[in-house]
Protein backbone atom coordinates (compact mmCIF):
# COMPACT_ATOMS: atom_id res chain seq x y z
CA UNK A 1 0.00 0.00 0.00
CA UNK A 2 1.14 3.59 -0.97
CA UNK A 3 1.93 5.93 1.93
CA UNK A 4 -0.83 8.37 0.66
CA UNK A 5 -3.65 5.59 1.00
CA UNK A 6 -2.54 5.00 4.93
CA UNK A 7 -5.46 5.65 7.11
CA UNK A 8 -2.98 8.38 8.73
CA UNK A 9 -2.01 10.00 5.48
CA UNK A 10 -3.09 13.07 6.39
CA UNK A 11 -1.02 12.79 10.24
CA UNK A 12 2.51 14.90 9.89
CA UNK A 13 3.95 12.56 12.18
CA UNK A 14 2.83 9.37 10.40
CA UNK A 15 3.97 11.04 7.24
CA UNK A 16 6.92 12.23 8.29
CA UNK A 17 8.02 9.19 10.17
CA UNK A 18 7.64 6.66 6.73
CA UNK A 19 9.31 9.28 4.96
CA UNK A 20 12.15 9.04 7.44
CA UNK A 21 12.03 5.76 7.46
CA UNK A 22 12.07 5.32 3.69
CA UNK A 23 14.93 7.79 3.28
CA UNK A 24 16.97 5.69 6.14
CA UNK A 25 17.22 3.10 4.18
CA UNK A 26 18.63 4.84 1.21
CA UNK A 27 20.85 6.53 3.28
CA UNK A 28 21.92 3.36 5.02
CA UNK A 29 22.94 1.51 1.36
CA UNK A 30 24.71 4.64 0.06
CA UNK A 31 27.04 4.68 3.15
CA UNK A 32 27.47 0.60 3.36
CA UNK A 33 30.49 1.41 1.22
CA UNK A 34 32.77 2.71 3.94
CA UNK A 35 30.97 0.90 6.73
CA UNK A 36 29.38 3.67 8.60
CA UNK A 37 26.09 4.72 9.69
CA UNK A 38 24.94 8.01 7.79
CA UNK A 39 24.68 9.65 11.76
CA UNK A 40 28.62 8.60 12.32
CA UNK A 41 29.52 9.57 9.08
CA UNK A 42 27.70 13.33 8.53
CA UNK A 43 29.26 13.89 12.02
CA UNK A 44 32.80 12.60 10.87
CA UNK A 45 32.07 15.15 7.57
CA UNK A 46 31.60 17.73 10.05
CA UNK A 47 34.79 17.13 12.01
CA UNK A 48 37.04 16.54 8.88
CA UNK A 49 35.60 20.25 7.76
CA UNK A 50 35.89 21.54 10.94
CA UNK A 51 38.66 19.56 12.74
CA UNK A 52 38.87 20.76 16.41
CA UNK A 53 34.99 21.07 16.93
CA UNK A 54 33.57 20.99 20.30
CA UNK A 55 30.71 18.61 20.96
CA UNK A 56 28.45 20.99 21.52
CA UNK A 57 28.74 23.24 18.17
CA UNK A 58 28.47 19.03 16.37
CA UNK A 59 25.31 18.93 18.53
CA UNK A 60 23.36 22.02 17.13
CA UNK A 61 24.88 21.13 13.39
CA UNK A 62 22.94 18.02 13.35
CA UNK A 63 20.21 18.88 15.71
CA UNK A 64 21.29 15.64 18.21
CA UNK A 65 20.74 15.78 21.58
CA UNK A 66 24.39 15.84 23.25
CA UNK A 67 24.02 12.62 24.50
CA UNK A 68 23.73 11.34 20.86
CA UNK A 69 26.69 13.10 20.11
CA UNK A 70 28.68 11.67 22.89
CA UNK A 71 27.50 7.88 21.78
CA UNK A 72 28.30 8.82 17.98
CA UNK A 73 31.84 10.04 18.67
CA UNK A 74 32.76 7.36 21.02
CA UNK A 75 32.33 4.84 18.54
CA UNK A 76 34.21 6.82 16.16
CA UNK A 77 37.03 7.00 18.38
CA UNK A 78 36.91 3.13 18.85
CA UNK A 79 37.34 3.01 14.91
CA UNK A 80 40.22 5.30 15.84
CA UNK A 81 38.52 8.11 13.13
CA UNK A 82 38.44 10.78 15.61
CA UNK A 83 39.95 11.94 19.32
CA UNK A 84 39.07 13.98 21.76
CA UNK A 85 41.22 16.59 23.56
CA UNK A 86 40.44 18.32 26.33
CA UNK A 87 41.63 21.65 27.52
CA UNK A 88 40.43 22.70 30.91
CA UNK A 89 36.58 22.53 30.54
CA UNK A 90 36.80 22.24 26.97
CA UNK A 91 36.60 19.37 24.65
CA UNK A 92 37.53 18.90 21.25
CA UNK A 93 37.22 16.24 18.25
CA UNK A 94 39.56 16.14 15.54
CA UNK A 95 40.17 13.86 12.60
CA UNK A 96 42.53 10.65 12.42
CA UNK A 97 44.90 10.85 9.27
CA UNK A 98 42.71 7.24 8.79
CA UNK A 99 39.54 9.62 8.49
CA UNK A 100 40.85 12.21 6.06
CA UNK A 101 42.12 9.11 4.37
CA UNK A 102 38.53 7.84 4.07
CA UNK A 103 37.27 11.64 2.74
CA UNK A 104 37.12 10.69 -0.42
CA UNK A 105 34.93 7.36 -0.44
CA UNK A 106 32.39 9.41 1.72
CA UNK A 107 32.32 11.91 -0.75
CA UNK A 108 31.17 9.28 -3.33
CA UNK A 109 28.91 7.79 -0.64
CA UNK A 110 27.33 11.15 0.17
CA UNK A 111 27.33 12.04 -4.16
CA UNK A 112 25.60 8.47 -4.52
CA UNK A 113 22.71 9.43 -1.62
CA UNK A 114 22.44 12.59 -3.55
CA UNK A 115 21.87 10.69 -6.63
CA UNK A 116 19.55 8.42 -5.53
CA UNK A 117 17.30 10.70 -4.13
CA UNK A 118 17.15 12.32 -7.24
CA UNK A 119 17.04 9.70 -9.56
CA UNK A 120 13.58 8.85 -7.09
CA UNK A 121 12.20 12.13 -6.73
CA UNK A 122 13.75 14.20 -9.67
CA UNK A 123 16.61 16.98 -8.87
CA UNK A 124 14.41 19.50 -8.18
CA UNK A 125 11.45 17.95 -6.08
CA UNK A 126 14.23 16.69 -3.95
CA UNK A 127 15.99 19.40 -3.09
CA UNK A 128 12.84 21.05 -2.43
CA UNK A 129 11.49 18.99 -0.51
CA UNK A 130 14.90 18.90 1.66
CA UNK A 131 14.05 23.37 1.98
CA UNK A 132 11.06 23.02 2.47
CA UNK A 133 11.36 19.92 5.68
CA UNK A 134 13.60 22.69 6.99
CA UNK A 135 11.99 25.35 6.70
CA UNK A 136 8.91 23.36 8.47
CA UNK A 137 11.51 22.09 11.38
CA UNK A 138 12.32 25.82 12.28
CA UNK A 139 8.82 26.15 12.71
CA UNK A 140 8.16 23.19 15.86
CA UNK A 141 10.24 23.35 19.11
């Protein structure tokens, strides 16, 4: 059954949530490549662009509570990708010389997502769609 025939169709949360769920899973095959989860690896993005960035700043960029964040980079230090540093009451993550090696496959990872998406929903529905979920989000609490 089609998503728009659900008795909830018309629910925001029931239609957000299968389009979540449905967008997980693309998301999920187009990082299989370099074996991480798309929440470890747009957080390991962020820290190769911005080496150095405290968990908190990582926190509002991907709108994760900081407990999330803490679980995410601990198993990204365990794959020795990042470390921490800390500097009085200050922490920081930086990239492993094994995670700017692995830049370039999660570029292709992240340029296969994008085309995927597309391919499914057309260019510009998709990256409409994208503004316009985010436009929405700034909207709730």
């Amino acid at each position: 059954m089609k998503t728009s025939e659900c008795r909830y169709a018309s629910c925001i949360y029931f239609s957000a949530s299968a389009l979540a769920r449905k967008v997980e899973k693309l998301a999920l095959e187009s990082w299989k490549p370099v074996g991480l989860s798309p929440s470890h690896a747009y957080l390991l993005l962020i820290v190769l662009d911005d080496a150095g960035i405290q968990p908190g700043a990582l926190a509002e960029q991907l709108q994760l509570s900081p407990s999330t964040i803490t679980r995410l980079i601990e198993k990204l230090e365990e794959r020795k990708l990042v470390v921490r540093t800390t500097e009085g009451k200050v922490t920081n993550v930086y990239p492993t010389p094994k995670a700017k090696a692995l830049l370039p496959d999660m570029k292709k990872c992240m340029d296969e997502f994008d085309k995927s998406t597309c391919g499914l929903l057309g260019t510009t529905e998709s990256k409409a769609i994208a503004a316009g979920m985010s436009k929405l989000a700034d909207k709730l609490p």
